[in-house]
N, C-alpha and C. Protein backbone atom coordinates (compact mmCIF):
# COMPACT_ATOMS: atom_id res chain seq x y z
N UNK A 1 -52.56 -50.74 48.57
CA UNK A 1 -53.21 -49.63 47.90
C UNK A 1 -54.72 -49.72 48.05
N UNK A 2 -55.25 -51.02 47.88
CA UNK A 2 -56.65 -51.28 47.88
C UNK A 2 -56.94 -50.66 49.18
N UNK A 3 -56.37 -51.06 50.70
CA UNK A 3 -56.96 -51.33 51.91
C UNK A 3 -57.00 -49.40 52.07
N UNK A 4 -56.24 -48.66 51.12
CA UNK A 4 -55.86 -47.16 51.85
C UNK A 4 -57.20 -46.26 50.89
N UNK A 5 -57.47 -46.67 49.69
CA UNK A 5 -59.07 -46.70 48.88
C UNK A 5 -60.04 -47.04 49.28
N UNK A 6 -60.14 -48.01 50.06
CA UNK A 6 -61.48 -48.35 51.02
C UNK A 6 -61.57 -47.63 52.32
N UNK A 7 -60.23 -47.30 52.87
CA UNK A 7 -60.11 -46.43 53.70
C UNK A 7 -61.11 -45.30 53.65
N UNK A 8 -60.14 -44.43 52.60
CA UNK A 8 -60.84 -43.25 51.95
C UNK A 8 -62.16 -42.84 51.43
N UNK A 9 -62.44 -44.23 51.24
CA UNK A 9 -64.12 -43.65 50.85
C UNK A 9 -64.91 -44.48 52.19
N UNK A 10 -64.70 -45.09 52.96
CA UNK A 10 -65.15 -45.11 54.39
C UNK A 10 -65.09 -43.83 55.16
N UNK A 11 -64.32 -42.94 54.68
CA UNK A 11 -63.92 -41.56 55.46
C UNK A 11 -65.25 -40.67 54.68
N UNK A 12 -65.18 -40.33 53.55
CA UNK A 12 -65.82 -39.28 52.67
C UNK A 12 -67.04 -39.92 53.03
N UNK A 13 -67.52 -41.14 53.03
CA UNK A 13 -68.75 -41.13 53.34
C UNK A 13 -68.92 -41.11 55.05
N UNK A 14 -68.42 -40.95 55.51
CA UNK A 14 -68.23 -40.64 57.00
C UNK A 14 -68.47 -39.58 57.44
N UNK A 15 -67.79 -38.79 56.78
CA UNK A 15 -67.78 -36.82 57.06
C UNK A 15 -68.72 -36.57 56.30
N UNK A 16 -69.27 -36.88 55.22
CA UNK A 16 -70.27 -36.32 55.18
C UNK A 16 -71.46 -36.53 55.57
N UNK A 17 -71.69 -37.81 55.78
CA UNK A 17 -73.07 -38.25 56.92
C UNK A 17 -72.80 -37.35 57.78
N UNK A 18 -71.44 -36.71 58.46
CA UNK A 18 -71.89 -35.86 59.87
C UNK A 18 -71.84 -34.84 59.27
N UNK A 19 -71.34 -34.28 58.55
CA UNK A 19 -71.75 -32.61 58.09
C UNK A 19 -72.83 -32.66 58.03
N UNK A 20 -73.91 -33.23 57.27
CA UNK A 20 -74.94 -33.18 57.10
C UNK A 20 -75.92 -33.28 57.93
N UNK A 21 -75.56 -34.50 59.20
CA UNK A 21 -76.22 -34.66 60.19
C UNK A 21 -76.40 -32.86 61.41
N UNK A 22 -74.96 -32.30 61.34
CA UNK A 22 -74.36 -31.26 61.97
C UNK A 22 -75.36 -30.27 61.35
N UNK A 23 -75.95 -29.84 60.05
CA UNK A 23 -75.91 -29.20 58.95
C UNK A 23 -78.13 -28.97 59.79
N UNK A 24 -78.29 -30.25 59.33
CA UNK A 24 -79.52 -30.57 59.34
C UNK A 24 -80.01 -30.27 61.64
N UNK A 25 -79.52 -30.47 62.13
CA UNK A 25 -79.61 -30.04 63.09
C UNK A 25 -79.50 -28.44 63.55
N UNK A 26 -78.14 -27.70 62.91
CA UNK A 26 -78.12 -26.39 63.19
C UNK A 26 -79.36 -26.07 62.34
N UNK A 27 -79.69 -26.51 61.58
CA UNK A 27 -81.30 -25.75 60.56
C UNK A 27 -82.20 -25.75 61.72
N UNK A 28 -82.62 -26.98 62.22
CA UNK A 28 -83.65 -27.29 62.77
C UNK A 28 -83.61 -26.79 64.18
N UNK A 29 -82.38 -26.05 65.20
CA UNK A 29 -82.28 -25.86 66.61
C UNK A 29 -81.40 -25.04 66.50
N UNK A 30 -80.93 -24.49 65.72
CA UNK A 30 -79.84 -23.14 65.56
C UNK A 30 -79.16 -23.59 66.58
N UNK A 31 -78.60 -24.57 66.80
CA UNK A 31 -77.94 -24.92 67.69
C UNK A 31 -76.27 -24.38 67.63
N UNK A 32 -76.18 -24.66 66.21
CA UNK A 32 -74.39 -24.16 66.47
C UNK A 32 -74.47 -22.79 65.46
N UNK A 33 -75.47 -22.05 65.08
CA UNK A 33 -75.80 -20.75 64.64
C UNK A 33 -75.82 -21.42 63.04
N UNK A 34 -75.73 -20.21 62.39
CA UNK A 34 -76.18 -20.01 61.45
C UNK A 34 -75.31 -21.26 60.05
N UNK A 35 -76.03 -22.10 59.19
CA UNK A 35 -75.25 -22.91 58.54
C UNK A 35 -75.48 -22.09 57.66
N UNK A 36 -74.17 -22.26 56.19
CA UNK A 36 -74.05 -21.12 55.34
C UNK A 36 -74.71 -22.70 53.92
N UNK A 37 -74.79 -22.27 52.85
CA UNK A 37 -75.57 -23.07 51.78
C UNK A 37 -73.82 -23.82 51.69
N UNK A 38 -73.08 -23.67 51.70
CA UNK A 38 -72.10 -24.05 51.17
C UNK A 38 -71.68 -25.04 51.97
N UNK A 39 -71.77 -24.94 53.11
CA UNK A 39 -71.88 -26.68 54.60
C UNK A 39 -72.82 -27.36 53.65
N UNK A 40 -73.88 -26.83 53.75
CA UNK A 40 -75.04 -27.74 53.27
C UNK A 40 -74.69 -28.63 52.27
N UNK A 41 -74.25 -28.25 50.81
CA UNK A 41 -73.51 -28.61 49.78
C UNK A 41 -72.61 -29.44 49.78
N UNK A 42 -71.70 -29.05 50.74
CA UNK A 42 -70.67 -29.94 51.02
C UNK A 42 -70.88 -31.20 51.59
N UNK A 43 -71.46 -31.17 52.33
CA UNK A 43 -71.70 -32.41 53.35
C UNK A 43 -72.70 -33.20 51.92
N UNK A 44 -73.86 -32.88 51.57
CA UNK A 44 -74.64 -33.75 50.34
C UNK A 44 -73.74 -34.14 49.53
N UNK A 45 -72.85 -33.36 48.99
CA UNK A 45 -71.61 -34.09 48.00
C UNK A 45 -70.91 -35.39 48.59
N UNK A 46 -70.39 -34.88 49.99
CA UNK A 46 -69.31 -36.01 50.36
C UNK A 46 -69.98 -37.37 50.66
N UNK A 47 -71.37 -36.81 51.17
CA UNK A 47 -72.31 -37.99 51.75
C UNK A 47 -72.69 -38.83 50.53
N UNK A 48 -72.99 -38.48 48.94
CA UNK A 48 -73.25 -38.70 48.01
C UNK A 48 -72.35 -39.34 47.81
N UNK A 49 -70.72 -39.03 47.51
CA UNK A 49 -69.87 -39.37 46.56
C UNK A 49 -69.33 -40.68 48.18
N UNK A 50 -69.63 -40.91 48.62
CA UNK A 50 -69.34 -41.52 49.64
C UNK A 50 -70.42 -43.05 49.89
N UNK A 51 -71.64 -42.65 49.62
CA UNK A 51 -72.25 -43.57 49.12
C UNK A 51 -72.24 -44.22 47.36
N UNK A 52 -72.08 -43.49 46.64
CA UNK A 52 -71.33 -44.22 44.96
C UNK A 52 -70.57 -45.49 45.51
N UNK A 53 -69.47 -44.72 46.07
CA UNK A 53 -68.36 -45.73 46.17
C UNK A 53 -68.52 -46.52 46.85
N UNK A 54 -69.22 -46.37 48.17
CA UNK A 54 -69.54 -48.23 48.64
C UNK A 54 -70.45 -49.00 48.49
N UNK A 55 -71.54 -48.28 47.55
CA UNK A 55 -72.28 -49.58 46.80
C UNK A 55 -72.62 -49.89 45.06
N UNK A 56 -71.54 -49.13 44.35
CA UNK A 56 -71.23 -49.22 43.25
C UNK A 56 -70.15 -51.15 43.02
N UNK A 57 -71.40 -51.50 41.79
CA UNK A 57 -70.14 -52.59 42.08
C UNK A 57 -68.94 -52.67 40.97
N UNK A 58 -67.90 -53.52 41.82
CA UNK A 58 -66.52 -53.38 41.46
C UNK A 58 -66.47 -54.33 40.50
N UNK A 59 -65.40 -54.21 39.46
CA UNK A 59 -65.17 -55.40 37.92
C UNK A 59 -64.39 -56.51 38.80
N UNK A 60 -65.04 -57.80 38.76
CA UNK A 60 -63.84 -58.91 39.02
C UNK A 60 -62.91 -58.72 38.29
N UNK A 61 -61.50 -59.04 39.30
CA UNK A 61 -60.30 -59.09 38.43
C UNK A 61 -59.64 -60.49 38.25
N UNK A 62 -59.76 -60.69 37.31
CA UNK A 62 -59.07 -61.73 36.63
C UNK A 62 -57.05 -61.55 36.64
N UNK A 63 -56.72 -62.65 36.87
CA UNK A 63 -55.09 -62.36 37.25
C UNK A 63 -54.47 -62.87 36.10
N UNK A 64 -54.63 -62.12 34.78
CA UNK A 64 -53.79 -62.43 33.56
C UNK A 64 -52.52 -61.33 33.30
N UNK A 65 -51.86 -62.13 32.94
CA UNK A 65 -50.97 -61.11 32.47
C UNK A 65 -49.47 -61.57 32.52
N UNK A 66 -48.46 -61.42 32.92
CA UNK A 66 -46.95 -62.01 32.73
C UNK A 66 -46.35 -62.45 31.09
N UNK A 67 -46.00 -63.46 31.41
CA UNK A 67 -45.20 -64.19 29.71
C UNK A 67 -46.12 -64.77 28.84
N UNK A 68 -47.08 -65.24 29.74
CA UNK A 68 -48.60 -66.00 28.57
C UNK A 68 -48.88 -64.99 27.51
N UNK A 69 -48.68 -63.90 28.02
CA UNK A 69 -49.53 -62.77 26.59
C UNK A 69 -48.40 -62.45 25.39
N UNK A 70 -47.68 -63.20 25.56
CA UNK A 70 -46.43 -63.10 24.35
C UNK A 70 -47.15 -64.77 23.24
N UNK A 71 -47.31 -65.15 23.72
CA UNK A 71 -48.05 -66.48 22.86
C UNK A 71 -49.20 -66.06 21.66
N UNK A 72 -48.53 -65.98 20.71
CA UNK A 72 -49.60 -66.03 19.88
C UNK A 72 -50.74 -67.21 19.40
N UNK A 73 -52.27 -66.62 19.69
CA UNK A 73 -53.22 -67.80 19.33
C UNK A 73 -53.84 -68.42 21.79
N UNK A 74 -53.14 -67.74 21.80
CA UNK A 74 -52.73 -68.44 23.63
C UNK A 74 -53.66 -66.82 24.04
N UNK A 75 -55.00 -66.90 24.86
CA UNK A 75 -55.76 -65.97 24.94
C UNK A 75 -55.73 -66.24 27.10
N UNK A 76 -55.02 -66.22 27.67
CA UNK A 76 -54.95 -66.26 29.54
C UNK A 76 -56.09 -65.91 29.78
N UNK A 77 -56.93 -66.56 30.78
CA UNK A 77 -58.17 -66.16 31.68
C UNK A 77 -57.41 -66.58 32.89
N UNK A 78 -56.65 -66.87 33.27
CA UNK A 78 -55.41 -66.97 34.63
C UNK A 78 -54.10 -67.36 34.62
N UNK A 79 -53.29 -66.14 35.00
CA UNK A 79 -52.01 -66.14 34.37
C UNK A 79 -51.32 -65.64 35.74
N UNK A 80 -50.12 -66.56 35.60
CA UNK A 80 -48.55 -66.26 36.68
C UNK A 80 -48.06 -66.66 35.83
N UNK A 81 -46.08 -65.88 36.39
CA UNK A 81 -45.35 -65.98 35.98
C UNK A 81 -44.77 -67.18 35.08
N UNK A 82 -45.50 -68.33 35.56
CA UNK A 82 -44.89 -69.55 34.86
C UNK A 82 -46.26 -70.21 34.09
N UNK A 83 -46.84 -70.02 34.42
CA UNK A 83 -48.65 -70.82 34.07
C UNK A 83 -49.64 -70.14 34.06
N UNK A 84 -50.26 -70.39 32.88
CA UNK A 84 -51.32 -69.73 32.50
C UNK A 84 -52.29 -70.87 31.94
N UNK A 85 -53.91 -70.30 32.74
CA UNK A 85 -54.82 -71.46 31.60
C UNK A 85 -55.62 -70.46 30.99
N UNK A 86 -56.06 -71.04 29.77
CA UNK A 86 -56.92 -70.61 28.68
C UNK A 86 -58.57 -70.88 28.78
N UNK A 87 -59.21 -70.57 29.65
CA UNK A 87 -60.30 -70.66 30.41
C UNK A 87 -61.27 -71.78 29.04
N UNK A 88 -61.72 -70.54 27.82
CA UNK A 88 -62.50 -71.35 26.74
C UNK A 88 -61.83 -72.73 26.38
N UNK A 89 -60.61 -72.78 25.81
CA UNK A 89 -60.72 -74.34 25.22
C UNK A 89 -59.80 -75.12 26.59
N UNK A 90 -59.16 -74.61 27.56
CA UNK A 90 -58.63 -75.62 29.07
C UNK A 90 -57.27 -75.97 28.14
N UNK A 91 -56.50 -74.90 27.48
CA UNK A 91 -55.29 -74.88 27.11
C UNK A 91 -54.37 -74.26 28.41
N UNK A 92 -53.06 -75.38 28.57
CA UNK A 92 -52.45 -75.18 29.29
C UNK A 92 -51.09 -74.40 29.10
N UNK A 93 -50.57 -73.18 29.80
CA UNK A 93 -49.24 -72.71 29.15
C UNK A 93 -48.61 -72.72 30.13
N UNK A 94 -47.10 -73.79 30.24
CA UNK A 94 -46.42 -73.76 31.55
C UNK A 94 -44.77 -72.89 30.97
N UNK A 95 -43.95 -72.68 31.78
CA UNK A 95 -42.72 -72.58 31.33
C UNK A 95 -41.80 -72.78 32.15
N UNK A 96 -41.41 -74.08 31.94
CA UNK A 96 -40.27 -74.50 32.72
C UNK A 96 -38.87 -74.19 32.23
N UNK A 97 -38.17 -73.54 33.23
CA UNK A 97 -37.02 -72.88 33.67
C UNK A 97 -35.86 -73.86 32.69
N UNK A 98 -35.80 -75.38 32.78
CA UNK A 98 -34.90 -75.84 32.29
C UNK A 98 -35.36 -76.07 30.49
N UNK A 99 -36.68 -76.71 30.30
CA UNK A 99 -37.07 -76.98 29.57
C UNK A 99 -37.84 -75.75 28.22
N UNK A 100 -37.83 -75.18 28.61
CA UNK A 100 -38.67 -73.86 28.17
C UNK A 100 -40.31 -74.01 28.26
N UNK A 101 -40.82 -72.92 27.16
CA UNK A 101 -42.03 -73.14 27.26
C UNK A 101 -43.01 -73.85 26.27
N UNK A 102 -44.26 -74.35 27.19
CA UNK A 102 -44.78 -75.06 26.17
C UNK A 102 -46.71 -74.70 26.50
N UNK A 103 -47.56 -74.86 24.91
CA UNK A 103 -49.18 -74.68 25.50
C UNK A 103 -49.22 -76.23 25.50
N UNK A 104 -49.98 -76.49 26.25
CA UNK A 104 -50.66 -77.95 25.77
C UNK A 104 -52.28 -77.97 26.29
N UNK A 105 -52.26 -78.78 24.86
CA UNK A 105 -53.63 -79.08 24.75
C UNK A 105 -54.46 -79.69 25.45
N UNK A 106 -55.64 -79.37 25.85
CA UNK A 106 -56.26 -80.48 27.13
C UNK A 106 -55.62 -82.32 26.95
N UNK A 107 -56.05 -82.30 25.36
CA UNK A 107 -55.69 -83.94 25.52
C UNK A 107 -54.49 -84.44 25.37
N UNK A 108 -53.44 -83.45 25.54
CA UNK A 108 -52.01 -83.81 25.99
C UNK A 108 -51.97 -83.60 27.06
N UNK A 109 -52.36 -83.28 27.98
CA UNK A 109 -52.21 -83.54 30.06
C UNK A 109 -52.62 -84.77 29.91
N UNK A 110 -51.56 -85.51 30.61
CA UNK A 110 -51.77 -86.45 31.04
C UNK A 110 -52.17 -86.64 32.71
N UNK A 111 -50.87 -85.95 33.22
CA UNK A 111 -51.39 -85.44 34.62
C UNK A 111 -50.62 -84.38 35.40
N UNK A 112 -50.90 -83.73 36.49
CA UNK A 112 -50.16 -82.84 36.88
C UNK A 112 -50.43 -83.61 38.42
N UNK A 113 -49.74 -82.70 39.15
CA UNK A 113 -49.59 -82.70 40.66
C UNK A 113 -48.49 -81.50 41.26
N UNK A 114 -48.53 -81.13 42.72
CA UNK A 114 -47.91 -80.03 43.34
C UNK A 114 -46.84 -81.20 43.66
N UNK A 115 -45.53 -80.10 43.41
CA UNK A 115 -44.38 -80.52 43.72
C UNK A 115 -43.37 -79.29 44.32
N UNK A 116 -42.39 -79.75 44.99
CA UNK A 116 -41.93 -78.53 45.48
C UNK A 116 -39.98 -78.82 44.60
N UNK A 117 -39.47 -77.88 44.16
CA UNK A 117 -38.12 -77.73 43.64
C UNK A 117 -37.48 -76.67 44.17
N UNK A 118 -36.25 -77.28 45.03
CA UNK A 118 -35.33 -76.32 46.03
C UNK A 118 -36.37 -75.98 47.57
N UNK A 119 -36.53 -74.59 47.12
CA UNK A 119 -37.34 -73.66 48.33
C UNK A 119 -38.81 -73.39 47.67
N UNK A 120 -38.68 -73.55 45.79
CA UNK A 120 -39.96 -73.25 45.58
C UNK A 120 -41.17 -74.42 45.29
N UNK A 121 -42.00 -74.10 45.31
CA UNK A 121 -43.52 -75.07 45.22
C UNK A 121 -43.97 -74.86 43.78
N UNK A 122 -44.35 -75.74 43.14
CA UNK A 122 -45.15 -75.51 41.49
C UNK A 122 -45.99 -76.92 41.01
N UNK A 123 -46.16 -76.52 40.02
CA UNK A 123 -47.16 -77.92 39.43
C UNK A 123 -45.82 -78.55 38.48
N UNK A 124 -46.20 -79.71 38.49
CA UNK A 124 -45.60 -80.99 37.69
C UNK A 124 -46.33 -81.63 36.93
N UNK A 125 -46.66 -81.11 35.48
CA UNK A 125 -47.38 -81.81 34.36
C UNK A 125 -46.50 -83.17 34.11
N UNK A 126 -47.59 -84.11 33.87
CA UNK A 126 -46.87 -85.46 32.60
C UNK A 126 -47.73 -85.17 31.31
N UNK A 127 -46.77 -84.56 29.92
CA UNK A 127 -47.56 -84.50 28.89
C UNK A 127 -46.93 -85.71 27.98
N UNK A 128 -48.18 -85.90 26.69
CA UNK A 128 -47.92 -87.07 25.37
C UNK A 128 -46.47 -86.67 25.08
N UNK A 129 -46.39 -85.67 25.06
CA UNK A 129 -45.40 -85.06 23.74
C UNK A 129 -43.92 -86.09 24.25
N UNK A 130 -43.04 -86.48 23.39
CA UNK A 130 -42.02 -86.94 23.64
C UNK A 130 -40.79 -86.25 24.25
N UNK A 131 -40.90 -85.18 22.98
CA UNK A 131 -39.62 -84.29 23.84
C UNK A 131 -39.65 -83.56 25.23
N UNK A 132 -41.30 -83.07 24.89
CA UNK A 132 -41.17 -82.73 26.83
C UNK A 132 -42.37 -83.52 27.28
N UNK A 133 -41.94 -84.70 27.79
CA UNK A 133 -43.05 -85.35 28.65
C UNK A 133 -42.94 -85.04 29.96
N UNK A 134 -42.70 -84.41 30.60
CA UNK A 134 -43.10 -83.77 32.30
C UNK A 134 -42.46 -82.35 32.21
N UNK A 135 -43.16 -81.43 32.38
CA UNK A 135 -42.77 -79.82 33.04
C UNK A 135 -43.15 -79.20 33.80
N UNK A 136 -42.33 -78.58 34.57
CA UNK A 136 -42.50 -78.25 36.24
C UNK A 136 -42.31 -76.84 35.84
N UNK A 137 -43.47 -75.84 36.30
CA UNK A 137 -44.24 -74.75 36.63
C UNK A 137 -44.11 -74.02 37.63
N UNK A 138 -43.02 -73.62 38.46
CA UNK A 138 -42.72 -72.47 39.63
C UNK A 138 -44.13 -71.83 39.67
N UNK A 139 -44.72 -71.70 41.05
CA UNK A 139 -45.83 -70.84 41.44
C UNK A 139 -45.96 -70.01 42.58
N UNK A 140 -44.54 -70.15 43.67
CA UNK A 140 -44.01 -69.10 44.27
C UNK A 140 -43.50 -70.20 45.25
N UNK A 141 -43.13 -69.30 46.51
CA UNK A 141 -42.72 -70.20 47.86
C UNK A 141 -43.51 -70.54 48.85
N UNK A 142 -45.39 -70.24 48.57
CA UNK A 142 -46.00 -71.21 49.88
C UNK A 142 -47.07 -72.29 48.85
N UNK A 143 -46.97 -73.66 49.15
CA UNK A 143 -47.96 -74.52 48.94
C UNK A 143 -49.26 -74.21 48.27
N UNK A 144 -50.31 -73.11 49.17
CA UNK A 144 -51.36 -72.57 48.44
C UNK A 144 -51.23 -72.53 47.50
N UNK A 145 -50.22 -71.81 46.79
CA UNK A 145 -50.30 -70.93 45.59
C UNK A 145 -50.29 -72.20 44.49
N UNK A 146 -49.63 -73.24 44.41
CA UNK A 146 -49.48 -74.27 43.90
C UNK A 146 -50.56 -75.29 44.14
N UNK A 147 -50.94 -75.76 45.15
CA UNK A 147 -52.41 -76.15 45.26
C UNK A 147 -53.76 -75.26 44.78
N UNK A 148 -53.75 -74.12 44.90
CA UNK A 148 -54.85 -73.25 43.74
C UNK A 148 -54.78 -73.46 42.08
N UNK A 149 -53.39 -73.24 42.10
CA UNK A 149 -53.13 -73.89 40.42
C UNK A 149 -53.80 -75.30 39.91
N UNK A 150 -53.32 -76.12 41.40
CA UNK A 150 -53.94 -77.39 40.92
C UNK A 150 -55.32 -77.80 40.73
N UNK A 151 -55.68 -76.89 41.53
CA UNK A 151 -57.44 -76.75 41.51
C UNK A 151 -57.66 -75.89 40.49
N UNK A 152 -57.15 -75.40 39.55
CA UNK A 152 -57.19 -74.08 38.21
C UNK A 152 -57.34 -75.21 37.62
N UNK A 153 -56.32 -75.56 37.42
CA UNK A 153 -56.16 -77.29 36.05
C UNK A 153 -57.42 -78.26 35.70
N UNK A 154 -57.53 -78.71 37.44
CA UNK A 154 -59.05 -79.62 37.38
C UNK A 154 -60.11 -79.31 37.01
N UNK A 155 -60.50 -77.61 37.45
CA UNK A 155 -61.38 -77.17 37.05
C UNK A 155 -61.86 -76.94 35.68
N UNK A 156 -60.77 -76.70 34.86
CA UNK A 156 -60.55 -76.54 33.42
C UNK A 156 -60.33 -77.62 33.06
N UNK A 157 -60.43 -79.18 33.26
CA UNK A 157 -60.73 -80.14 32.92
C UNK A 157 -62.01 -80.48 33.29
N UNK A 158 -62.48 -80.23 33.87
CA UNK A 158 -64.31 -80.77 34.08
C UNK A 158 -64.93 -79.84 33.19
N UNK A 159 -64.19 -78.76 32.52
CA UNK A 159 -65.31 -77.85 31.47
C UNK A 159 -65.96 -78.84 30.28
């Protein structure tokens, strides 16, 4: 969707740089006869609304959203389906498939690492807690996606 939006306003500001260019030439050499006010108009609009859009800047998007936002008190600054971290205090929310779900607190990670289960790749916490001391975090089927997580974690431990 993004690539067919950048498209589109690569176009509008396209056509109208040449209307205008077209516009501003028939003025000046009556070259293709008479331009009516309404070319004129047109082409300044598209050329206008064509420049907005490619140097207006865009909101970073932050990737929250899935099962983390059912947690009450649990606020996601990066969220998938299984894991979410809590950017301000480096609260961790995983939900493992066998085990269910759990937040933990920075000073309950003990440690994580990328692990792969079946076909899929995820993180592998060791937490304090007794009842669930290790939970494994699905993060899709290529490596990256699970090595970015792991670099999410660290990062939110050096805060």
């Amino acid at each position: 969707m993004l690539r067919y939006k950048k498209l589109a306003t690569y176009c509008c500001f396209l056509i109208g740089a040449l209307l205008l260019a077209i516009a501003i030439f028939a003025l000046r050499d009556h070259g293709f006869g008479p331009v009516s006010g309404t070319e004129l108009i047109l082409s300044v609009l598209l050329l206008a609304a064509g420049t907005v859009l490619l140097v207006r800047p865009s909101k970073p998007k932050i990737s929250v959203g899935h099962a983390a936002l059912h947690v009450p008190g649990f606020h996601a600054t990066q969220a998938g389906k299984h894991i979410a971290i809590e950017g301000k205090t480096g609260r961790l929310w995983m939900r493992d498939n066998q085990r269910g779900e759990r937040v933990i607190a920075p000073e309950q990670l003990l440690d994580w690492r990328v692990t792969a289960d079946d076909t899929k790749f995820g993180i592998e916490a060791t937490t304090t807690d007794p009842d669930t001391p290790v939970l494994f975090a699905r993060t899709g089927d290529q490596r990256e996606s699970a090595d970015m997580w792991a670099e999410r974690i660290a990062a939110s431990r050096r805060k």
